[in-house]
Protein backbone atom coordinates (compact mmCIF):
# COMPACT_ATOMS: atom_id res chain seq x y z
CA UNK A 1 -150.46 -80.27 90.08
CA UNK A 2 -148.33 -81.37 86.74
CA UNK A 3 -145.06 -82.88 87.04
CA UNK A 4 -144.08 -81.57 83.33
CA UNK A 5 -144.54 -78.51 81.59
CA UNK A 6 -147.72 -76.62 80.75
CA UNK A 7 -148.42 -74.81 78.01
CA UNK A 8 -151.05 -73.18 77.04
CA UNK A 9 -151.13 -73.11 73.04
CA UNK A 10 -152.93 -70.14 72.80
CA UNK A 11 -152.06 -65.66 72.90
CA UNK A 12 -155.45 -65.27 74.23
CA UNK A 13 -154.60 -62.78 77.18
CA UNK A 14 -158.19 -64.00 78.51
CA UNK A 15 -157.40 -67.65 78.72
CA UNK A 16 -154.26 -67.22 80.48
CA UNK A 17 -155.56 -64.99 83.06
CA UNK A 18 -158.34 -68.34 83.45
CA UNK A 19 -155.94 -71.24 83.46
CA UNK A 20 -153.75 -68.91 85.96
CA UNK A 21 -156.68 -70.46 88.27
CA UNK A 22 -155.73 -73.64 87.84
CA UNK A 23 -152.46 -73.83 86.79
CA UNK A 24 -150.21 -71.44 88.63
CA UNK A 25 -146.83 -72.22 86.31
CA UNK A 26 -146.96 -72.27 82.62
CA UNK A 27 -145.93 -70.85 79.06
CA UNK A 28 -147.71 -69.89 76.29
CA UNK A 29 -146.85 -71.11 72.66
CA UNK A 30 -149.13 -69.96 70.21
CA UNK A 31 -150.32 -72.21 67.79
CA UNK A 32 -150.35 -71.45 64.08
CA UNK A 33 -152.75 -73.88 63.06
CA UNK A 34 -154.71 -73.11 59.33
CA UNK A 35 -158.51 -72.96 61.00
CA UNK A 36 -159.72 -72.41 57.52
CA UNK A 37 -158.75 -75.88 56.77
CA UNK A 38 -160.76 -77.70 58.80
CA UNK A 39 -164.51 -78.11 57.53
CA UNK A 40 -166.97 -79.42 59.55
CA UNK A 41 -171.20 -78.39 59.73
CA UNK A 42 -171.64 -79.82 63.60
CA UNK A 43 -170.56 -76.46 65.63
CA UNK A 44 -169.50 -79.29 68.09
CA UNK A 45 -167.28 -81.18 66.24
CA UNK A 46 -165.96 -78.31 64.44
CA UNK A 47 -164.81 -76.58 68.51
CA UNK A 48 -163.14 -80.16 69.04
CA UNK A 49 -160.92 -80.14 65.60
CA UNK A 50 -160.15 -76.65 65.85
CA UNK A 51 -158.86 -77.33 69.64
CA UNK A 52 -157.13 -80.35 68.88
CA UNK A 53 -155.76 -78.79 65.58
CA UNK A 54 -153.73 -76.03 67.77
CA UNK A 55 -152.75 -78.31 70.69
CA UNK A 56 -151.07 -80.36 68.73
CA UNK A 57 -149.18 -78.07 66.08
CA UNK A 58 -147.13 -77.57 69.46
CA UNK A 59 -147.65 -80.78 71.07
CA UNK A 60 -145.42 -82.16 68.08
CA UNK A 61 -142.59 -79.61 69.35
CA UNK A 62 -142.98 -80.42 73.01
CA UNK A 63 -144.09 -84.44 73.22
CA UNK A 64 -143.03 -84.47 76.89
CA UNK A 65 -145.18 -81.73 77.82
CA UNK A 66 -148.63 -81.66 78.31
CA UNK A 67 -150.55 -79.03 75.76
CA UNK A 68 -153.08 -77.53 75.93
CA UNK A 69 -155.45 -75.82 73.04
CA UNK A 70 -158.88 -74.20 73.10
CA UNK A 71 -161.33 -73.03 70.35
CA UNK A 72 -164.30 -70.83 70.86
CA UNK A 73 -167.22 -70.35 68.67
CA UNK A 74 -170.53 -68.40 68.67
CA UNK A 75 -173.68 -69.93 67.15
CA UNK A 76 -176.46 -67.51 66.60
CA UNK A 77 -180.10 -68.81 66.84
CA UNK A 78 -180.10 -68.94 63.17
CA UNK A 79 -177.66 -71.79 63.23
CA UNK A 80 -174.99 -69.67 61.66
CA UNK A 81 -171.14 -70.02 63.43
CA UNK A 82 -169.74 -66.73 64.49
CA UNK A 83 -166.01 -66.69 64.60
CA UNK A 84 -163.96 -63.46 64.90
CA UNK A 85 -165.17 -60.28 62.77
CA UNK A 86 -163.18 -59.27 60.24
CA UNK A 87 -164.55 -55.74 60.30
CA UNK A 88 -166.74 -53.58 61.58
CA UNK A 89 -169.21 -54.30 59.65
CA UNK A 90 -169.48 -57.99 59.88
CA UNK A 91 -169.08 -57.47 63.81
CA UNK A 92 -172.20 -55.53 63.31
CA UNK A 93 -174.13 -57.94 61.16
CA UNK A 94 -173.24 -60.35 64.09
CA UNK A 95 -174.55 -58.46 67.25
CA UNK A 96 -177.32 -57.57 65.65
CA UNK A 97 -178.25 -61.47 65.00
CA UNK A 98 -177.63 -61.45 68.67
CA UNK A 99 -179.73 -58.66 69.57
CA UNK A 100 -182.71 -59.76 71.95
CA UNK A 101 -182.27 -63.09 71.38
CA UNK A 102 -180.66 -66.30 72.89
CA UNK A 103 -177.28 -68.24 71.19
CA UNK A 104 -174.68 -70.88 71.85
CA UNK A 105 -171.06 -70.24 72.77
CA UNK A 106 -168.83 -73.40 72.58
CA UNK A 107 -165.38 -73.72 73.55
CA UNK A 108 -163.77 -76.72 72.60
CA UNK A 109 -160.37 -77.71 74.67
CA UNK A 110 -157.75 -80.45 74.07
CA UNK A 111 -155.49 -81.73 76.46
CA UNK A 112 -152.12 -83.57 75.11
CA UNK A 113 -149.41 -85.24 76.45
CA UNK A 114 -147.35 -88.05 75.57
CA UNK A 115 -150.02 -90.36 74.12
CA UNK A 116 -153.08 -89.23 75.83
CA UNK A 117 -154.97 -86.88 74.54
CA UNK A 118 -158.55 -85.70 75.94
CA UNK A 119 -160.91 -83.35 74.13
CA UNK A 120 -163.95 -82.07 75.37
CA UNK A 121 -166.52 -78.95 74.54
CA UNK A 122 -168.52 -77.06 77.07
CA UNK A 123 -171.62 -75.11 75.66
CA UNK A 124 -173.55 -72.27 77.68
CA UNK A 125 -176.56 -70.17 76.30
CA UNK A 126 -176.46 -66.59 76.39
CA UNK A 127 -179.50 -63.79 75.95
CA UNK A 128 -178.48 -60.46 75.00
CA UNK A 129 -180.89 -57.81 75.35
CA UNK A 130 -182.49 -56.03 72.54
CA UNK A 131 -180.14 -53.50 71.20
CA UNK A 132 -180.36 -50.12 69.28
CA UNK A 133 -178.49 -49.26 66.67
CA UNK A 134 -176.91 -46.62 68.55
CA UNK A 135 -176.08 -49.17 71.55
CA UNK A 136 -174.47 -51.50 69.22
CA UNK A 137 -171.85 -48.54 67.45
CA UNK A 138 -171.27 -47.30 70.76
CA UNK A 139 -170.21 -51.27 71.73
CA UNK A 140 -168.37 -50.83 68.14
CA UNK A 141 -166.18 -48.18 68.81
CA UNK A 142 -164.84 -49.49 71.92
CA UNK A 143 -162.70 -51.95 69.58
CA UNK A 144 -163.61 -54.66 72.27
CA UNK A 145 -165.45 -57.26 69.42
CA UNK A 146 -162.66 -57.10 66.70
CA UNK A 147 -161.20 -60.12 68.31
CA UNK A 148 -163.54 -62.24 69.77
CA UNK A 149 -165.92 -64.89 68.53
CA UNK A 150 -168.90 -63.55 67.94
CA UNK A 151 -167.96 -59.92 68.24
CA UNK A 152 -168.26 -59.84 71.75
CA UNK A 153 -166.57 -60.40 75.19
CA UNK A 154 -168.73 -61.10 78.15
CA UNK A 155 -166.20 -60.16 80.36
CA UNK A 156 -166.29 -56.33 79.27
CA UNK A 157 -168.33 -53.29 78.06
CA UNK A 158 -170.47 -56.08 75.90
CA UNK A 159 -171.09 -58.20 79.89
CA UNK A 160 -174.12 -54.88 80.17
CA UNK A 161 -175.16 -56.27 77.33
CA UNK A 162 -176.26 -59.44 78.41
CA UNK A 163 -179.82 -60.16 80.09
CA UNK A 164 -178.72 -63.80 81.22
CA UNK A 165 -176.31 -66.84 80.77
CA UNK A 166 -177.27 -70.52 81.43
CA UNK A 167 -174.31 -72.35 81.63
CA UNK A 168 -170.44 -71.53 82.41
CA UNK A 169 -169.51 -68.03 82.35
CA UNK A 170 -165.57 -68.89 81.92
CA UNK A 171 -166.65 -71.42 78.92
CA UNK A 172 -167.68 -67.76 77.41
CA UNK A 173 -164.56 -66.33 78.34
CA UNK A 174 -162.85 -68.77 76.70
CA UNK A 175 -161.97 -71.59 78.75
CA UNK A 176 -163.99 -73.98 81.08
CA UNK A 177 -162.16 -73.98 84.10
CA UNK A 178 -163.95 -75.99 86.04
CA UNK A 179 -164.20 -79.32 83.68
CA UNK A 180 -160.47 -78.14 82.67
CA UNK A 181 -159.44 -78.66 86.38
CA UNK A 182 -161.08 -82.03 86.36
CA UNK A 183 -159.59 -83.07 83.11
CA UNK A 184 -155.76 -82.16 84.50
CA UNK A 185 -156.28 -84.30 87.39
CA UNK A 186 -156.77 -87.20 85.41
CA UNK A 187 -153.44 -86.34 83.51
């Protein structure tokens, strides 16, 4: 499909496995881009920096290549942007927010190469069921939501969790494949 180099500027083992749909050949370069630095209120905008941000920390090591970096984010219905827990007990705080209720999950992506650059954010809604207390430290002590935005992955033990999803389920996972694919052909 690409003529040049892929790489995926990400360790997620989730968003390889995705772009492996699309992309059959590529590396992975993490990015070590400072998050924390970039403030922004719109959960929109913020998905877009953040995925820019880490495509091209390795974009400016690889110019010839095309990059590619990703950034999810949860919003709970109270507005609030759910990143990765830093313990158990903020990974609590957060299902709980989720708990029989509907939220955002935004992945922001950014495509570089050369002097093109496209970024773009796909947003799906997801309804968890109502959860006990006791359902949510069983979904605890799995380890699954330690690092995922939002402390959960739809794609595991937390996907019986879920009552429905209106939108794209790989967005959730991590990467929008399909508006990914369409993106590459254009590059």
């Amino acid at each position: 499909m690409i003529s040049k180099m892929v790489i995926l500027a990400s360790q997620s083992p989730r968003r390889k496995e995705l772009l492996q749909m699309i992309v059959p050949k590529f590396s992975i370069e993490p990015s070590h881009f400072e998050e924390k630095a970039v403030q922004e209120r719109i959960p929109e905008r913020l998905v877009r920096l953040l995925a820019e941000g880490k495509a091209k920390t390795v974009w400016e090591k690889h110019p010839e290549d095309l990059v590619i970096g990703c950034d999810t984010i949860v919003l709970s219905p109270d507005h609030e942007v759910f990143g990765i827990p830093e313990n158990r007990e903020e990974a609590k705080r957060m299902l709980l927010s989720l708990s029989g209720r509907t939220h955002r999950v935004i992945t922001g992506v950014c495509v570089m190469r050369r002097g093109k650059k496209s970024v773009f954010h796909q947003t799906t809604k997801v309804t968890f069921q109502m959860l006990t207390d006791s359902e949510i430290e069983a979904y605890l002590d799995t380890g699954e939501p330690f690092d995922k935005a939002g402390a959960y992955g739809i794609q595991g033990y937390a996907g019986a969790l879920v009552e429905r999803i209106n939108g794209d389920y790989y967005s959730v996972v991590g990467l929008p494949v399909a508006k990914l694919r369409k993106v590459l052909q254009k590059f």
